[in-house]
C-alpha atoms as a PDB file:
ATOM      1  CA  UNK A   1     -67.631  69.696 -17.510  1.00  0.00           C
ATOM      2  CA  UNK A   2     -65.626  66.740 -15.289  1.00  0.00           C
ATOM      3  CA  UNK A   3     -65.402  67.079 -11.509  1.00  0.00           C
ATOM      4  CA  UNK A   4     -61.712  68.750 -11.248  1.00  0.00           C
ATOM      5  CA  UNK A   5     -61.715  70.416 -14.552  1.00  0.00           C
ATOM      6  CA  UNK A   6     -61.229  73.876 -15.061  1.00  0.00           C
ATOM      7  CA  UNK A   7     -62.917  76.021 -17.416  1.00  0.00           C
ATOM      8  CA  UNK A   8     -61.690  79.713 -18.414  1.00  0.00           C
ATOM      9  CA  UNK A   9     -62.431  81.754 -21.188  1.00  0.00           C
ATOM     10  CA  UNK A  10     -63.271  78.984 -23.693  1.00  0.00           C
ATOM     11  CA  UNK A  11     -60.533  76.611 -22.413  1.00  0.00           C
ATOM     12  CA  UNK A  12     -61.326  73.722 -20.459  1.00  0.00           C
ATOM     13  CA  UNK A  13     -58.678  71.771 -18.471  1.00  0.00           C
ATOM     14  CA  UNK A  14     -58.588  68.940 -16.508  1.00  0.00           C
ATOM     15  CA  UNK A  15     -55.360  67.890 -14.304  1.00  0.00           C
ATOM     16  CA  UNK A  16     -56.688  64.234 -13.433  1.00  0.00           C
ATOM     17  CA  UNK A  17     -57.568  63.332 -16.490  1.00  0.00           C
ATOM     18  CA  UNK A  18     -54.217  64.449 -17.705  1.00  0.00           C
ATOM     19  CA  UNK A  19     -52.444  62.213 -15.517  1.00  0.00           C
ATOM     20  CA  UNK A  20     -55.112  59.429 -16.184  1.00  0.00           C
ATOM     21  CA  UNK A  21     -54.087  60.096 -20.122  1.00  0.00           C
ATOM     22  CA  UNK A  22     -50.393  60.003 -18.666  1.00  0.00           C
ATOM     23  CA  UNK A  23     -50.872  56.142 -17.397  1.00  0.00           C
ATOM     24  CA  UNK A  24     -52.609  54.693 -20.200  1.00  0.00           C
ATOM     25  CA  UNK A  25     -49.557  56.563 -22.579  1.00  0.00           C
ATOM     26  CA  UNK A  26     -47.357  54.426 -19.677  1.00  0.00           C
ATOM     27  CA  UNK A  27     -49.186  51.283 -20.900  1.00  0.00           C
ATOM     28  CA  UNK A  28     -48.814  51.834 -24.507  1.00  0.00           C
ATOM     29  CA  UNK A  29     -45.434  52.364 -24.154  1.00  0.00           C
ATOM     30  CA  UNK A  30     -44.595  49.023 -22.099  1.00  0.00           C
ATOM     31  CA  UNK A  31     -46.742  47.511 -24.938  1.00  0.00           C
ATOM     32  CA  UNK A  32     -44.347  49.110 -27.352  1.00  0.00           C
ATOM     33  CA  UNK A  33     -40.994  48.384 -25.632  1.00  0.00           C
ATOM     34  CA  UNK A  34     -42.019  44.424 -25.866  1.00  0.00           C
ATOM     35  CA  UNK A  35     -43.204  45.161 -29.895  1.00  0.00           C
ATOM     36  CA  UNK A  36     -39.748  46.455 -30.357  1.00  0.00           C
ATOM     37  CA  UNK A  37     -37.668  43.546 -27.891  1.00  0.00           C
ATOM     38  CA  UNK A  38     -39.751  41.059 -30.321  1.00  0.00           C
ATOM     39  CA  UNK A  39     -38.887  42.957 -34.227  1.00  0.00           C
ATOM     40  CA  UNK A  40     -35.445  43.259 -33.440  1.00  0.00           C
ATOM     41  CA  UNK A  41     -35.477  39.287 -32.116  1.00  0.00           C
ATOM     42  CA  UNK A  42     -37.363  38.320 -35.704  1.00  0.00           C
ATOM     43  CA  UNK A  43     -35.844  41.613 -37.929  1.00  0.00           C
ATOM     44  CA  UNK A  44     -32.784  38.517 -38.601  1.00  0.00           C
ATOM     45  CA  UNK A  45     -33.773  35.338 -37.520  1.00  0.00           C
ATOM     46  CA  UNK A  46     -34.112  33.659 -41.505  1.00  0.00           C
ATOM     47  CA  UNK A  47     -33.557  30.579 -40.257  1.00  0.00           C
ATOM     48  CA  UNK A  48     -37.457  29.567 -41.845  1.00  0.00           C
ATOM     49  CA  UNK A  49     -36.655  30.633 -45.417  1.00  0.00           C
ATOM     50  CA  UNK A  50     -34.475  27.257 -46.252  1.00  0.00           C
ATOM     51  CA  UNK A  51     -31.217  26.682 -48.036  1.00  0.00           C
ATOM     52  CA  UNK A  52     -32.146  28.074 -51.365  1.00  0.00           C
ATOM     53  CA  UNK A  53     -35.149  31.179 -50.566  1.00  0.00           C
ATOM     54  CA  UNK A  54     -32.797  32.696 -47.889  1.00  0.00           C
ATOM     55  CA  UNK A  55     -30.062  34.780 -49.549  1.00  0.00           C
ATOM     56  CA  UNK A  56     -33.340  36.147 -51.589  1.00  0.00           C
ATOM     57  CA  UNK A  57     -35.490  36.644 -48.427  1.00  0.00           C
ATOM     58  CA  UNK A  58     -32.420  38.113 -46.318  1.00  0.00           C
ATOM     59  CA  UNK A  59     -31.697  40.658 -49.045  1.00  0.00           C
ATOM     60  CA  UNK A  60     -35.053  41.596 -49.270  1.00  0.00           C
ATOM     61  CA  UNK A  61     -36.326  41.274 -46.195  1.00  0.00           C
ATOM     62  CA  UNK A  62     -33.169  42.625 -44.106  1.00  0.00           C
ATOM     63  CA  UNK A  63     -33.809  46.472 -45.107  1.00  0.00           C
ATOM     64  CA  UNK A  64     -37.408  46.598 -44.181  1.00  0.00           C
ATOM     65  CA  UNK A  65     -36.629  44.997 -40.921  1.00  0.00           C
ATOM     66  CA  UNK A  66     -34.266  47.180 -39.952  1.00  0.00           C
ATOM     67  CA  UNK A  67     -36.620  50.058 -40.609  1.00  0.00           C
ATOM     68  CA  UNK A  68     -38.932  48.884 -38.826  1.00  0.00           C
ATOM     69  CA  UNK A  69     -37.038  48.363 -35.741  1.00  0.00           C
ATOM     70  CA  UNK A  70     -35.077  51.566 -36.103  1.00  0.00           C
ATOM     71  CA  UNK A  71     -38.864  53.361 -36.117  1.00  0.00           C
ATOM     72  CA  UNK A  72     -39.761  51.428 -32.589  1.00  0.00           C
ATOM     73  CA  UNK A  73     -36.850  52.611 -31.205  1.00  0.00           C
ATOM     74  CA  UNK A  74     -37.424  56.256 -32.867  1.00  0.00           C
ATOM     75  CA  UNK A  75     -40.725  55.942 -31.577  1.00  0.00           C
ATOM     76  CA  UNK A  76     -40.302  54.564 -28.024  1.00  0.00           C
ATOM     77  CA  UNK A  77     -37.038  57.248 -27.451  1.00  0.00           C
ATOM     78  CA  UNK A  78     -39.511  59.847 -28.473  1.00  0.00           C
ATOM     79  CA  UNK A  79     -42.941  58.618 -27.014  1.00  0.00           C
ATOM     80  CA  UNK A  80     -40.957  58.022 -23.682  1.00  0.00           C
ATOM     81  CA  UNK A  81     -40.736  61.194 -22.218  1.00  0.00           C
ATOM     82  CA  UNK A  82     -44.596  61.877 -22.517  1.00  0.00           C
ATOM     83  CA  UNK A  83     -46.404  60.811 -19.579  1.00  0.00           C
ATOM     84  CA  UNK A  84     -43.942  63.032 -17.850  1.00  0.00           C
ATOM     85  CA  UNK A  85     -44.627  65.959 -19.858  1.00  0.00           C
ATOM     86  CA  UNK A  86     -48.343  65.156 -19.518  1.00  0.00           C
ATOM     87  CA  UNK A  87     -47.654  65.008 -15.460  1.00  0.00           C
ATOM     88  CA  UNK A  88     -45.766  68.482 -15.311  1.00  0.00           C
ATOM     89  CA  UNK A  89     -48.516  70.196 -17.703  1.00  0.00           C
ATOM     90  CA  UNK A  90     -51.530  69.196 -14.773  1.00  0.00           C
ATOM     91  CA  UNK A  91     -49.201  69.884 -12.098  1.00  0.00           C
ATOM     92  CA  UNK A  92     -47.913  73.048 -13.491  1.00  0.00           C
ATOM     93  CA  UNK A  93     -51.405  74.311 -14.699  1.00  0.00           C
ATOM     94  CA  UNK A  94     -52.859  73.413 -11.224  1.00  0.00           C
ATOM     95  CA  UNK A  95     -49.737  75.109  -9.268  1.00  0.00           C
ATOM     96  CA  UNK A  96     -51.183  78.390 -11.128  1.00  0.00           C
ATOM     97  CA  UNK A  97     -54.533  78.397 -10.972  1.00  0.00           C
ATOM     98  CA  UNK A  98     -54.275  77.995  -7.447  1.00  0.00           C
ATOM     99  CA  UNK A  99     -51.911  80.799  -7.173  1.00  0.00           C
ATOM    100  CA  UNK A 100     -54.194  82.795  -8.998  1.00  0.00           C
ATOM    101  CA  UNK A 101     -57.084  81.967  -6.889  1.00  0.00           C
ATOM    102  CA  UNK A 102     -55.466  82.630  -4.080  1.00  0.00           C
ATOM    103  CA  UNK A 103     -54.368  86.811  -5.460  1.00  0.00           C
ATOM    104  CA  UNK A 104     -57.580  87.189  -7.017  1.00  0.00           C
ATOM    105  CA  UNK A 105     -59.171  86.357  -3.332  1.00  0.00           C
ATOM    106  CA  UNK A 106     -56.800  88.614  -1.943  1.00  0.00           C
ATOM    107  CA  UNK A 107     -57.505  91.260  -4.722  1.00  0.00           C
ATOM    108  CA  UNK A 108     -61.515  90.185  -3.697  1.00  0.00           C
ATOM    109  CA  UNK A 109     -61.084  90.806  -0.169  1.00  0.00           C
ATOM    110  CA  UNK A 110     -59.329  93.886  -0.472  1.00  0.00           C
ATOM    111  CA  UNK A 111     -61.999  94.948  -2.808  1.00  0.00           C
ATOM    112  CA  UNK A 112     -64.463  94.196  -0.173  1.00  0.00           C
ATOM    113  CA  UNK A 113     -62.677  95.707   3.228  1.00  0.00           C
ATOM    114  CA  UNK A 114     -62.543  99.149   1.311  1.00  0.00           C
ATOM    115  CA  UNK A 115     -66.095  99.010   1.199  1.00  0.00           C
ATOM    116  CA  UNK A 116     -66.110  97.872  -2.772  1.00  0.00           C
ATOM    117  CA  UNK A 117     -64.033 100.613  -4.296  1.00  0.00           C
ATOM    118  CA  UNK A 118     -61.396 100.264  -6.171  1.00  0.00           C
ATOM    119  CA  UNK A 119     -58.004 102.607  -6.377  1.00  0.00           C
END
């Protein structure tokens, strides 16, 4: 198990390397955002195809391109929000198992100044 994770019942969690995932999602997405600056750029420039190839390319060609720029942007919207999801899972899961730490040492040292019975 990683330094920092936390392991319960068959579940193993780990907060940094949740918000380490969280950056690298940040870099794929800047990656993505420049992918989809560049398709929609290209998705109509025909200006390669010549005089007689570009009503034939533009017909064919138009529809995919706009597909595939309408899926970046589908994808980017979508993919966007992640790496702060990813952040508010760690700091949400960490926010509890410290809270429970802290009542189970409470229950622990209750436990303890009643000389180890429990009512």
């Amino acid at each position: 198990m990683r330094e920092g994770a936390v392991a319960m019942a068959g579940i193993e969690f780990d907060p940094e390397g949740t918000r380490a995932h969280a950056k690298k999602v940040e870099a794929v997405l800047a990656g993505l955002g420049m992918a989809l600056e560049a398709a929609s750029y290209l998705a109509h420039a025909d200006d390669g195809y010549g005089l007689l190839v570009r009503p034939y390319a533009v017909s064919a060609l138009d529809p995919i391109h706009d597909r595939i720029v309408d899926s970046l942007g589908k994808l980017s919207d979508e993919a966007g929000t992640m790496p702060q999801k990813l952040r508010y899972v760690a700091d949400t899961f960490e926010g509890q198992d410290r809270d429970r730490k802290h009542a189970t040492d409470q229950q622990t040292a209750q436990i303890a100044s009643e000389g180890g019975v429990m009512r």
